[in-house]
N, C-alpha and C. Protein backbone atom coordinates (compact mmCIF):
# COMPACT_ATOMS: atom_id res chain seq x y z
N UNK A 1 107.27 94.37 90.09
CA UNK A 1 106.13 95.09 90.62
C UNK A 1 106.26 96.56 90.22
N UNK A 2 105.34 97.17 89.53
CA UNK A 2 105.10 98.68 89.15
C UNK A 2 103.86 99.45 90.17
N UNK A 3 105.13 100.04 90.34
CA UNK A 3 103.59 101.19 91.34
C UNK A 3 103.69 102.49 90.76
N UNK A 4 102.48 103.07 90.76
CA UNK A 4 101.80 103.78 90.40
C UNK A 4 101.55 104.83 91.13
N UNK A 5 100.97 105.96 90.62
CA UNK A 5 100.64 107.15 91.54
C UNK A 5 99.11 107.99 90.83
N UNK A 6 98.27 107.91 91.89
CA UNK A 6 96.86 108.91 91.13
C UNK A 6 97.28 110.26 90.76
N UNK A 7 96.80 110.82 89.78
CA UNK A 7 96.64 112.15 89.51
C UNK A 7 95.90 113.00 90.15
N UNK A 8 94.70 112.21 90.65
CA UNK A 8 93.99 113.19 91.31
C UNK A 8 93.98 113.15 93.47
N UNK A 9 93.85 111.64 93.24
CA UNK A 9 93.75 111.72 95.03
C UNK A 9 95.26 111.67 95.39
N UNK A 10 96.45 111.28 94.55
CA UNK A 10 98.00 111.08 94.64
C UNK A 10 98.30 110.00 95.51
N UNK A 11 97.42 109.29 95.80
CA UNK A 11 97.93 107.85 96.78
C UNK A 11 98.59 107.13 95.40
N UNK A 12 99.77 106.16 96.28
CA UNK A 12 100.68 105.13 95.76
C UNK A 12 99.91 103.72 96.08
N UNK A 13 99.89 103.07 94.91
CA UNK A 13 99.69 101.79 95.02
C UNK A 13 100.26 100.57 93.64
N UNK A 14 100.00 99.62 93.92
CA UNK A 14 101.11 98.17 92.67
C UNK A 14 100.06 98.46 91.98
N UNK A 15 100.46 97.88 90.57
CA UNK A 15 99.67 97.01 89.79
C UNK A 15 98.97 96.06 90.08
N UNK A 16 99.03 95.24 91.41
CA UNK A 16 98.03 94.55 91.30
C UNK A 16 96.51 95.09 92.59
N UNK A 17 97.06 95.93 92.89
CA UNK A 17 95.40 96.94 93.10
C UNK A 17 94.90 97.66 92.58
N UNK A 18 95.50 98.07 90.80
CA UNK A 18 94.41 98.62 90.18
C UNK A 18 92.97 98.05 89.60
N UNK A 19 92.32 98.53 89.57
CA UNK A 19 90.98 98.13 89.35
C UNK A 19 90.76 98.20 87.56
N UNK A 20 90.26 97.60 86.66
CA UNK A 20 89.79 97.37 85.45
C UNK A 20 88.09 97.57 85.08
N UNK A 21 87.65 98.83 84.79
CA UNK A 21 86.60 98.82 84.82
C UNK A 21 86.13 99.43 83.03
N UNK A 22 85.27 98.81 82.50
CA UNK A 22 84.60 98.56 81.14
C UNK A 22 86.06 99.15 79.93
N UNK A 23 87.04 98.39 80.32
CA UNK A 23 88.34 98.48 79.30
C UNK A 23 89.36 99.95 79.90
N UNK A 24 88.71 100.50 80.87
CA UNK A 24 89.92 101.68 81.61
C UNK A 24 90.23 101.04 82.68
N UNK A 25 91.52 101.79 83.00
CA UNK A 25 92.33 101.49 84.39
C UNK A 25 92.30 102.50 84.88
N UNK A 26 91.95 102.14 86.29
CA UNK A 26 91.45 103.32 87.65
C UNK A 26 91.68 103.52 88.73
N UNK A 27 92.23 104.14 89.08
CA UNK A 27 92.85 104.25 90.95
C UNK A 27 91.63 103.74 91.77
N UNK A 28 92.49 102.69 92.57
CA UNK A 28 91.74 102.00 93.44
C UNK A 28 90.91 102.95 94.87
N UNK A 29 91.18 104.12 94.85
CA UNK A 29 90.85 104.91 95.88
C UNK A 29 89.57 106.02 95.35
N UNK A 30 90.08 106.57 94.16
CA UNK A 30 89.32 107.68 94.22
C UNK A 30 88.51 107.29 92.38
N UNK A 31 88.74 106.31 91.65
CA UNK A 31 88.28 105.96 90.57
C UNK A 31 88.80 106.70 89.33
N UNK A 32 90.00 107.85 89.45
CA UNK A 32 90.18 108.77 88.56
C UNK A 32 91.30 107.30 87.61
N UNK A 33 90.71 107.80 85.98
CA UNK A 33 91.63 107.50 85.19
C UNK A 33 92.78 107.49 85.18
N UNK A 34 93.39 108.71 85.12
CA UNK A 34 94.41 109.22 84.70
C UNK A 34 95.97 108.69 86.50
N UNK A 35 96.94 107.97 85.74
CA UNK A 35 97.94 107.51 86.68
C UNK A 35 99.06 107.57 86.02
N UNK A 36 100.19 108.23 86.69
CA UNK A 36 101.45 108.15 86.64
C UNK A 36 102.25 107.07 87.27
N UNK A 37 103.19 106.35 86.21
CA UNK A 37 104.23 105.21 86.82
C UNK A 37 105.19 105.93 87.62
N UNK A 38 105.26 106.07 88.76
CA UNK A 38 106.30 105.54 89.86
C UNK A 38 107.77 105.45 88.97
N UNK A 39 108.51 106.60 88.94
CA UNK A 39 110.14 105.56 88.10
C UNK A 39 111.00 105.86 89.56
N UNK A 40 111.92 104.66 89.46
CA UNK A 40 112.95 105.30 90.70
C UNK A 40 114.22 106.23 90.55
N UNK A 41 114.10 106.01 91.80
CA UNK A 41 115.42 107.16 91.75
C UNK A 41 116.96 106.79 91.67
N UNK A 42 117.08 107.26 90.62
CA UNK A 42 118.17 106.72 89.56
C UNK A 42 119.94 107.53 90.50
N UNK A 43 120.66 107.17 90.87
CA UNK A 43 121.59 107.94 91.35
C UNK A 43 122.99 107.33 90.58
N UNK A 44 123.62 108.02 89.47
CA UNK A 44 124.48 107.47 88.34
C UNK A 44 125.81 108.25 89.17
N UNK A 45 126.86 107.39 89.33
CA UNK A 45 128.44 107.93 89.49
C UNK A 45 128.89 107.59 88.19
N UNK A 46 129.85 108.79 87.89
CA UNK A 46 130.51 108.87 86.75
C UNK A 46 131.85 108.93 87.50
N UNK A 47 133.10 108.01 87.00
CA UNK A 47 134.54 108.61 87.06
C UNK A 47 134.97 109.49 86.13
N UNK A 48 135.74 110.50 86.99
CA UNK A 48 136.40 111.37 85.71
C UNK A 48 137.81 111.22 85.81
């Protein structure tokens, strides 16, 4: 599951509540194009 984040209204939601409208993908809230993937938060231990 990939979630997502709007650019413009910034609500979080999956892939499977984005909406598909005439070949764009669109935040299910506010209709804006433009969405950033969600990456997690990576926390790396190194031994030294």
């Amino acid at each position: 599951m990939v979630e997502f984040i709007c650019g413009k209204c910034g609500k979080e939601f999956t892939d499977n509540e984005i909406q598909i409208k005439n070949g764009f993908i669109r935040c299910p809230y506010c209709q804006f194009r433009i969405l950033y993937k969600k990456t997690p938060e990576l926390a790396v231990t190194v031994k030294t």
